[in-house]
PDB file of N, CA and C in Angstrom:
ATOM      1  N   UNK A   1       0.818  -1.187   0.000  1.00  0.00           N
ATOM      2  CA  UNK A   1       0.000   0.000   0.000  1.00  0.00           C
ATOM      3  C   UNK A   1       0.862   1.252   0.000  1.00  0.00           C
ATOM      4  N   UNK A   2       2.287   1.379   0.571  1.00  0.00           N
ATOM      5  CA  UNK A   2       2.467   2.405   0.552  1.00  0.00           C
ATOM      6  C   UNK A   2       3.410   2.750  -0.761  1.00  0.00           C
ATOM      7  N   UNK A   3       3.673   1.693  -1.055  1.00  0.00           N
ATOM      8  CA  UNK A   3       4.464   1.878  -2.383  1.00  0.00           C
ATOM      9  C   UNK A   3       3.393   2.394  -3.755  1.00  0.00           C
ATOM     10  N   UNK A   4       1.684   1.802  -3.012  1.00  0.00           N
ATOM     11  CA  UNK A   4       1.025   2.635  -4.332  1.00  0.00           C
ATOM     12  C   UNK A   4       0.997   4.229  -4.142  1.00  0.00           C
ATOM     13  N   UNK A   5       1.058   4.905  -2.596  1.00  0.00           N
ATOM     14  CA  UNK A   5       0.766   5.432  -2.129  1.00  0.00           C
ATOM     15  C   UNK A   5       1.864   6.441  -2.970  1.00  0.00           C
ATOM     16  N   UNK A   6       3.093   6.299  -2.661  1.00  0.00           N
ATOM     17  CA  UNK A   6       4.247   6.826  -2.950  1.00  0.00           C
ATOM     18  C   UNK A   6       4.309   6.842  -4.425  1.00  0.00           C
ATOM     19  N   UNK A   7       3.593   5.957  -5.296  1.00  0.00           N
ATOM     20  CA  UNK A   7       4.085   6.484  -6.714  1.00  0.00           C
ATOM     21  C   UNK A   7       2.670   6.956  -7.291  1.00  0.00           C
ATOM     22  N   UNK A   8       1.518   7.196  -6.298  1.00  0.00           N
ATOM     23  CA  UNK A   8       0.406   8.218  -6.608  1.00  0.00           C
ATOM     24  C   UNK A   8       1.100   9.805  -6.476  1.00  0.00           C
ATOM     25  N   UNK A   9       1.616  10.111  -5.249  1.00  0.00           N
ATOM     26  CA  UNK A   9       2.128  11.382  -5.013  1.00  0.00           C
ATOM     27  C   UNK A   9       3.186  11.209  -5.706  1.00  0.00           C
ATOM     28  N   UNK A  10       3.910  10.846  -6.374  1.00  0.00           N
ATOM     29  CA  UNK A  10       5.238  11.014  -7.246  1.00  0.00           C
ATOM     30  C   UNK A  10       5.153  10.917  -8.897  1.00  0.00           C
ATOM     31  N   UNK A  11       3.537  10.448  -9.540  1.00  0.00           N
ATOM     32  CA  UNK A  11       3.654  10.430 -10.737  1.00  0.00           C
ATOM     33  C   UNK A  11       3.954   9.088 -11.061  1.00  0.00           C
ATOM     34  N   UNK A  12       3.927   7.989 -10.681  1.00  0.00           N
ATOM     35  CA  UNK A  12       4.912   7.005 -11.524  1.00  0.00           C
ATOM     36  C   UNK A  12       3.598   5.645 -11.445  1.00  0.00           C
ATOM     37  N   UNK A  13       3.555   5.531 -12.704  1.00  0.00           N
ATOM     38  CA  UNK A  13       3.102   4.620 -13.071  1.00  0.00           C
ATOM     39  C   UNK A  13       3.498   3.233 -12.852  1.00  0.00           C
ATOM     40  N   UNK A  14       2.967   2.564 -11.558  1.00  0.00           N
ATOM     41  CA  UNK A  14       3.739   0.923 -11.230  1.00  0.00           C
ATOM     42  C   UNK A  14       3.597  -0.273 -12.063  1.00  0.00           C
ATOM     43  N   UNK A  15       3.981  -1.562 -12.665  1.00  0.00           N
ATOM     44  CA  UNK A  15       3.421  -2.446 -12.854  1.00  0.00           C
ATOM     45  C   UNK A  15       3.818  -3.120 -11.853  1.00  0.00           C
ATOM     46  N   UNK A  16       2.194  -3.640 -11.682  1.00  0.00           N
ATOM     47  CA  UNK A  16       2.637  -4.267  -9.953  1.00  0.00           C
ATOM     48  C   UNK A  16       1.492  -5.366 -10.494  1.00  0.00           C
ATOM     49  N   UNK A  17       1.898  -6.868 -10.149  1.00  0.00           N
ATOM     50  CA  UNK A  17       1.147  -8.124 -10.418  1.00  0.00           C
ATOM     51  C   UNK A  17       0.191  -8.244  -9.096  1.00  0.00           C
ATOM     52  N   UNK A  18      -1.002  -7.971  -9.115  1.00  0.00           N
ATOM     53  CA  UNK A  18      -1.643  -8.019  -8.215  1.00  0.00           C
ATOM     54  C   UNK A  18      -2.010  -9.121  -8.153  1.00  0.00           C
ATOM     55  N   UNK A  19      -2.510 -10.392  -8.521  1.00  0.00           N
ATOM     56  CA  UNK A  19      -2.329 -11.589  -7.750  1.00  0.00           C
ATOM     57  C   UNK A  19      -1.832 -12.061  -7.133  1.00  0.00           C
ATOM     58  N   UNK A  20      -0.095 -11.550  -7.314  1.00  0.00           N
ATOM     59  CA  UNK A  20       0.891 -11.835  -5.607  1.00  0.00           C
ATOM     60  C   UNK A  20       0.394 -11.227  -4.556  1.00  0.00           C
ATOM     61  N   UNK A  21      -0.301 -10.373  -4.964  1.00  0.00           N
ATOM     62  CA  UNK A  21      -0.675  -9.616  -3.516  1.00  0.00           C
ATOM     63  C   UNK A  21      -1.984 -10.055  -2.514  1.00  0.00           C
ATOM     64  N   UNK A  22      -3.539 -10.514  -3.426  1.00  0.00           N
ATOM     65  CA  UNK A  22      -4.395 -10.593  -3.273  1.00  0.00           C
ATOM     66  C   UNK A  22      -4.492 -11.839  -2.349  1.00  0.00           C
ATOM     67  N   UNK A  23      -3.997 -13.306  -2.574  1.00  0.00           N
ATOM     68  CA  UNK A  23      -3.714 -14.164  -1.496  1.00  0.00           C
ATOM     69  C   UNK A  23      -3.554 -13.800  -0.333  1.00  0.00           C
ATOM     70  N   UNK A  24      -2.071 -13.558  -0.076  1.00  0.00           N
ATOM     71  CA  UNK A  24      -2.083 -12.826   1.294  1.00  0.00           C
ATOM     72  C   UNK A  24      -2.829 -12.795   2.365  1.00  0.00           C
ATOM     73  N   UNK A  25      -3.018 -11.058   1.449  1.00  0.00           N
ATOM     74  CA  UNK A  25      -4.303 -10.247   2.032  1.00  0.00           C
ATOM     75  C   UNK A  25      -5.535 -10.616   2.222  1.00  0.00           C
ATOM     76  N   UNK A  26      -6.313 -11.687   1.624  1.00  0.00           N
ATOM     77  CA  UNK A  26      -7.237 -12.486   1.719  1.00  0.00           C
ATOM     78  C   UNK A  26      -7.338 -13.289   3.392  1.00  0.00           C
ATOM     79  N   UNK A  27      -6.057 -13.851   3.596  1.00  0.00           N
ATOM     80  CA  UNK A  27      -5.950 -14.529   4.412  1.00  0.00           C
ATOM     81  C   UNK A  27      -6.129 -13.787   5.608  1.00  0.00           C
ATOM     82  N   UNK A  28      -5.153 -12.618   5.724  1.00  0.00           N
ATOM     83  CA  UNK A  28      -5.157 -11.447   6.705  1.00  0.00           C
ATOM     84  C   UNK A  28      -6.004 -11.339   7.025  1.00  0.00           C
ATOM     85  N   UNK A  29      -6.897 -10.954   6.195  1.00  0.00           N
ATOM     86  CA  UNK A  29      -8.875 -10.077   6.261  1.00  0.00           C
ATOM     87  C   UNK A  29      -9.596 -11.643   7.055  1.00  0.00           C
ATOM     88  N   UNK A  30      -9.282 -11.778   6.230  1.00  0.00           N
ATOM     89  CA  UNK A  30     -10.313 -13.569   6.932  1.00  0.00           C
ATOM     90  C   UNK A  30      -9.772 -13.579   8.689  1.00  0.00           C
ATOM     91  N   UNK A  31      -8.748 -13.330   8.976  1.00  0.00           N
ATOM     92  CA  UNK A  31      -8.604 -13.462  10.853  1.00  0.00           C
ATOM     93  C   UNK A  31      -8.715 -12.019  11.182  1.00  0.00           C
ATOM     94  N   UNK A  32      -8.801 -11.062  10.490  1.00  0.00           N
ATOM     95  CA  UNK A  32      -9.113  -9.507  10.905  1.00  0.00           C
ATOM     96  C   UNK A  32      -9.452  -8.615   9.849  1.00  0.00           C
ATOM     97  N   UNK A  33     -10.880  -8.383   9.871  1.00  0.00           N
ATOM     98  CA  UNK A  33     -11.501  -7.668   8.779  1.00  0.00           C
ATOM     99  C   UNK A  33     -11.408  -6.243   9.467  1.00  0.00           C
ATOM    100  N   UNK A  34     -10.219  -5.768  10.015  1.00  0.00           N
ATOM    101  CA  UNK A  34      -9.603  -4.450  10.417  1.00  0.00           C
ATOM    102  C   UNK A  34      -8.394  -4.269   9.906  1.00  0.00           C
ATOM    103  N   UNK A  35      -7.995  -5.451   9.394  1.00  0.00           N
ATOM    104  CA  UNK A  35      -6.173  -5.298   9.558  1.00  0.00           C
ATOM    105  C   UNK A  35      -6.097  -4.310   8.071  1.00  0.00           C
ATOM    106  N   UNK A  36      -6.745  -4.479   6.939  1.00  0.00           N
ATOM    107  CA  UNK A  36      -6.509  -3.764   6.013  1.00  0.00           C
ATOM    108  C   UNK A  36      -6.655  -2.016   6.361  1.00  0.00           C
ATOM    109  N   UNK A  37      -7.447  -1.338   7.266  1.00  0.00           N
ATOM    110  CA  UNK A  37      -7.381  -0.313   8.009  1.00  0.00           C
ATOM    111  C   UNK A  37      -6.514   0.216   8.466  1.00  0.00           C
ATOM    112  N   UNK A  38      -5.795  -0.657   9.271  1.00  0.00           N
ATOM    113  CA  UNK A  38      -4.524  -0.410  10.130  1.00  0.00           C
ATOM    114  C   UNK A  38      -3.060  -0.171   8.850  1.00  0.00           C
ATOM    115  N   UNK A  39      -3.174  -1.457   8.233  1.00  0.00           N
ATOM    116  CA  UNK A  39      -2.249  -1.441   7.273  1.00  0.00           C
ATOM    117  C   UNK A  39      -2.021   0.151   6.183  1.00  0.00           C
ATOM    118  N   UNK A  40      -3.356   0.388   6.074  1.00  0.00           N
ATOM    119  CA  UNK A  40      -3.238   1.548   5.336  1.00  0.00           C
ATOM    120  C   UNK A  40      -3.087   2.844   5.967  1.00  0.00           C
ATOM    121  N   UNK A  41      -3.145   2.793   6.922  1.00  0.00           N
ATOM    122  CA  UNK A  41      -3.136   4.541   7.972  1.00  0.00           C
ATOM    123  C   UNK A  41      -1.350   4.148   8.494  1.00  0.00           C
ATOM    124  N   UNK A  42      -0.736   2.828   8.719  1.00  0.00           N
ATOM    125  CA  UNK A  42       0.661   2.768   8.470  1.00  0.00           C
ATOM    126  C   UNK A  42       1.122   2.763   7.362  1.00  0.00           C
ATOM    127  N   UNK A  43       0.462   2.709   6.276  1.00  0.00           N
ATOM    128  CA  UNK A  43       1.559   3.113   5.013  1.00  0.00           C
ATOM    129  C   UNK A  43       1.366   4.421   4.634  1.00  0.00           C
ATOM    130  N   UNK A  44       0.239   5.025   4.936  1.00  0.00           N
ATOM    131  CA  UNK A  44      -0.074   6.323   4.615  1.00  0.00           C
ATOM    132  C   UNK A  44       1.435   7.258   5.647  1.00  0.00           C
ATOM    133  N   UNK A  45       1.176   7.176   6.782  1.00  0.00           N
ATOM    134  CA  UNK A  45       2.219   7.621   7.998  1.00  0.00           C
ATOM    135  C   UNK A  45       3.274   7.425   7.056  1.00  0.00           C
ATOM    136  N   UNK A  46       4.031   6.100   6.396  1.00  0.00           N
ATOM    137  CA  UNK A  46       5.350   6.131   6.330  1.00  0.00           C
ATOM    138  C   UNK A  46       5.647   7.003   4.984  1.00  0.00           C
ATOM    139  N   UNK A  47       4.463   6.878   3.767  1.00  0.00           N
ATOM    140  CA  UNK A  47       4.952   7.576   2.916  1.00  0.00           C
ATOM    141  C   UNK A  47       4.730   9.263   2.912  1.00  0.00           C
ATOM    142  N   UNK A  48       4.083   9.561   4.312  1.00  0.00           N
ATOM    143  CA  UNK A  48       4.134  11.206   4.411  1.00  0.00           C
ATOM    144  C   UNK A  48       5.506  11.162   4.906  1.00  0.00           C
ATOM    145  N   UNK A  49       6.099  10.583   5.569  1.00  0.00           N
ATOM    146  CA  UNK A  49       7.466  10.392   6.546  1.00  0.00           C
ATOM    147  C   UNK A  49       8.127  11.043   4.981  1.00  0.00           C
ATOM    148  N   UNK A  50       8.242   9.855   4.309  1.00  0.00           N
ATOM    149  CA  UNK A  50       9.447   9.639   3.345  1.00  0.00           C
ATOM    150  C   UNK A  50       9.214  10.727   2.353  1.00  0.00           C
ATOM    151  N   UNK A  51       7.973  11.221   1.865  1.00  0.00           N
ATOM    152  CA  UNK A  51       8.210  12.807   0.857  1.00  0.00           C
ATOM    153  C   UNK A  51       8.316  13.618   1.756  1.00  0.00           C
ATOM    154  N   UNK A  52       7.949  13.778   2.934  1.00  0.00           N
ATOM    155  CA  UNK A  52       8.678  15.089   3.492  1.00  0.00           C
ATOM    156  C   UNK A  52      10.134  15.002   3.397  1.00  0.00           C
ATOM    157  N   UNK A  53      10.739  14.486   3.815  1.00  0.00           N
ATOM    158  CA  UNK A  53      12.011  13.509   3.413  1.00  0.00           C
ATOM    159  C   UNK A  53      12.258  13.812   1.778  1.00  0.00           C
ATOM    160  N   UNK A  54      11.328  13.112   1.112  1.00  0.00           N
ATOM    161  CA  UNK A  54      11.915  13.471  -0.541  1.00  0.00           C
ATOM    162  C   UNK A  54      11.962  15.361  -0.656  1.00  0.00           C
ATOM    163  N   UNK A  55      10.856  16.060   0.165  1.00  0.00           N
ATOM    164  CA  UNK A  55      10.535  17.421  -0.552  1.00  0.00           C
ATOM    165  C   UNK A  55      11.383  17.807   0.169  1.00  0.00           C
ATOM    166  N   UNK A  56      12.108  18.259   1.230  1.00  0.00           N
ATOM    167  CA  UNK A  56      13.803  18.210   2.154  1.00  0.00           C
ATOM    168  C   UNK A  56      14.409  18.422   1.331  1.00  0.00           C
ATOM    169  N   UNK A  57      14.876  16.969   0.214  1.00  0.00           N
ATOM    170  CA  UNK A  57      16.273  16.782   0.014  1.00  0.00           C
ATOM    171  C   UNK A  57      16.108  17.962  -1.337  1.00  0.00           C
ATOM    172  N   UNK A  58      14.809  17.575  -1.972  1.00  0.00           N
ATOM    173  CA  UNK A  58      14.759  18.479  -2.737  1.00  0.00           C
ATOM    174  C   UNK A  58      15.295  19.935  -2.942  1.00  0.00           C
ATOM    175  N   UNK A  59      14.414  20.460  -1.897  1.00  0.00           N
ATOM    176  CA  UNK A  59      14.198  21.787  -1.661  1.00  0.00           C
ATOM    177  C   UNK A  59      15.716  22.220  -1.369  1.00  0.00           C
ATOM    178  N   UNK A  60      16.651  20.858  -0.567  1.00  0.00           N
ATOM    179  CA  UNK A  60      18.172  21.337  -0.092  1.00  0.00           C
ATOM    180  C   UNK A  60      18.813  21.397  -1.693  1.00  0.00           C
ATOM    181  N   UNK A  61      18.418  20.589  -2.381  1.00  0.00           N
ATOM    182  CA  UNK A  61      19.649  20.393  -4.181  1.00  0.00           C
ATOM    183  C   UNK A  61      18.723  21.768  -4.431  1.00  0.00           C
ATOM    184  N   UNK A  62      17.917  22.335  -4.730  1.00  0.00           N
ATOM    185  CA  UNK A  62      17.657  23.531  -5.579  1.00  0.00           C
ATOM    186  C   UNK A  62      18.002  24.216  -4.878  1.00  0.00           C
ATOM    187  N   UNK A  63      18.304  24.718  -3.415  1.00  0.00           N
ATOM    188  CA  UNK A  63      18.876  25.992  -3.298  1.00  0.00           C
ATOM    189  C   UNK A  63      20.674  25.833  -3.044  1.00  0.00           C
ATOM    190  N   UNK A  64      20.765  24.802  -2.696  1.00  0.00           N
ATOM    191  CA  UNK A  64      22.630  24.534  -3.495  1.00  0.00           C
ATOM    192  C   UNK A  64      22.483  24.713  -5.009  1.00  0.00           C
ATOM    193  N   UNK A  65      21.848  24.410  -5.358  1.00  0.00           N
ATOM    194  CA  UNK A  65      22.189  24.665  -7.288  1.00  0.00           C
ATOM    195  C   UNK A  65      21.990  26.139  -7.514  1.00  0.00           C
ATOM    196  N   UNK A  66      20.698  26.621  -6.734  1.00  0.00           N
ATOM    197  CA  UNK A  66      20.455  28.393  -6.882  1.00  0.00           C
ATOM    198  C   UNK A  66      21.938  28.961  -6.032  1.00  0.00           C
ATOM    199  N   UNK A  67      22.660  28.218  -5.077  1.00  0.00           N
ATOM    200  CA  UNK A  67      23.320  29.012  -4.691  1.00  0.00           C
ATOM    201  C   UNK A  67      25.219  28.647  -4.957  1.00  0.00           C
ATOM    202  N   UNK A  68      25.329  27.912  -6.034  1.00  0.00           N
ATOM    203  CA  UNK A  68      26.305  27.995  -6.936  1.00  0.00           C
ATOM    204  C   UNK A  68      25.965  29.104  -8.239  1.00  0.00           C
ATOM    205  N   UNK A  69      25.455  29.664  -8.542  1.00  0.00           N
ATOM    206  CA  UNK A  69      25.108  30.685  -9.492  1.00  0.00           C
ATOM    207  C   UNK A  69      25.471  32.025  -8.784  1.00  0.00           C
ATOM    208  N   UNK A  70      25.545  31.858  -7.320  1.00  0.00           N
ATOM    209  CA  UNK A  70      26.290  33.254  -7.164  1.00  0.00           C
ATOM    210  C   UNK A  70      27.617  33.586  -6.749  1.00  0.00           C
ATOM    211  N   UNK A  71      27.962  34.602  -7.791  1.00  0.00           N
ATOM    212  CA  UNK A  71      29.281  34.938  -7.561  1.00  0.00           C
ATOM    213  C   UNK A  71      30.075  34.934  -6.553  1.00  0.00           C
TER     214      UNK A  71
END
């Protein structure tokens, strides 16, 4: 989930075989028809973690690059 999560906010088109996934998760849901809930409010958490993190490093390379341009 959070890897869809992360290439929704980033643009990127995944191919991702969702039948590896759907087993699983089947099984999961069958002993806790919550766990898919939980699972997603922790991947949501980690991929706000990691673009704040990406928009950081960002924001640090464009103003090193804006600030090699001055004399």
């Amino acid at each position: 989930m959070g890897s869809a999560f992360l290439c929704a906010a980033l643009g990127i088109v995944p191919t991702v075989r969702h039948a590896d996934y759907i087993g699983p998760w089947l099984d999961v849901l069958h002993e806790d028809n919550r766990a898919i809930f939980r699972a997603a409010s922790m991947a949501s958490k980690a991929s706000d973690w990691l673009l704040a993190r990406h928009a950081a490093a960002h924001e640090a390379a464009e103003a090193a690059r804006l600030g090699s341009r001055d004399p």
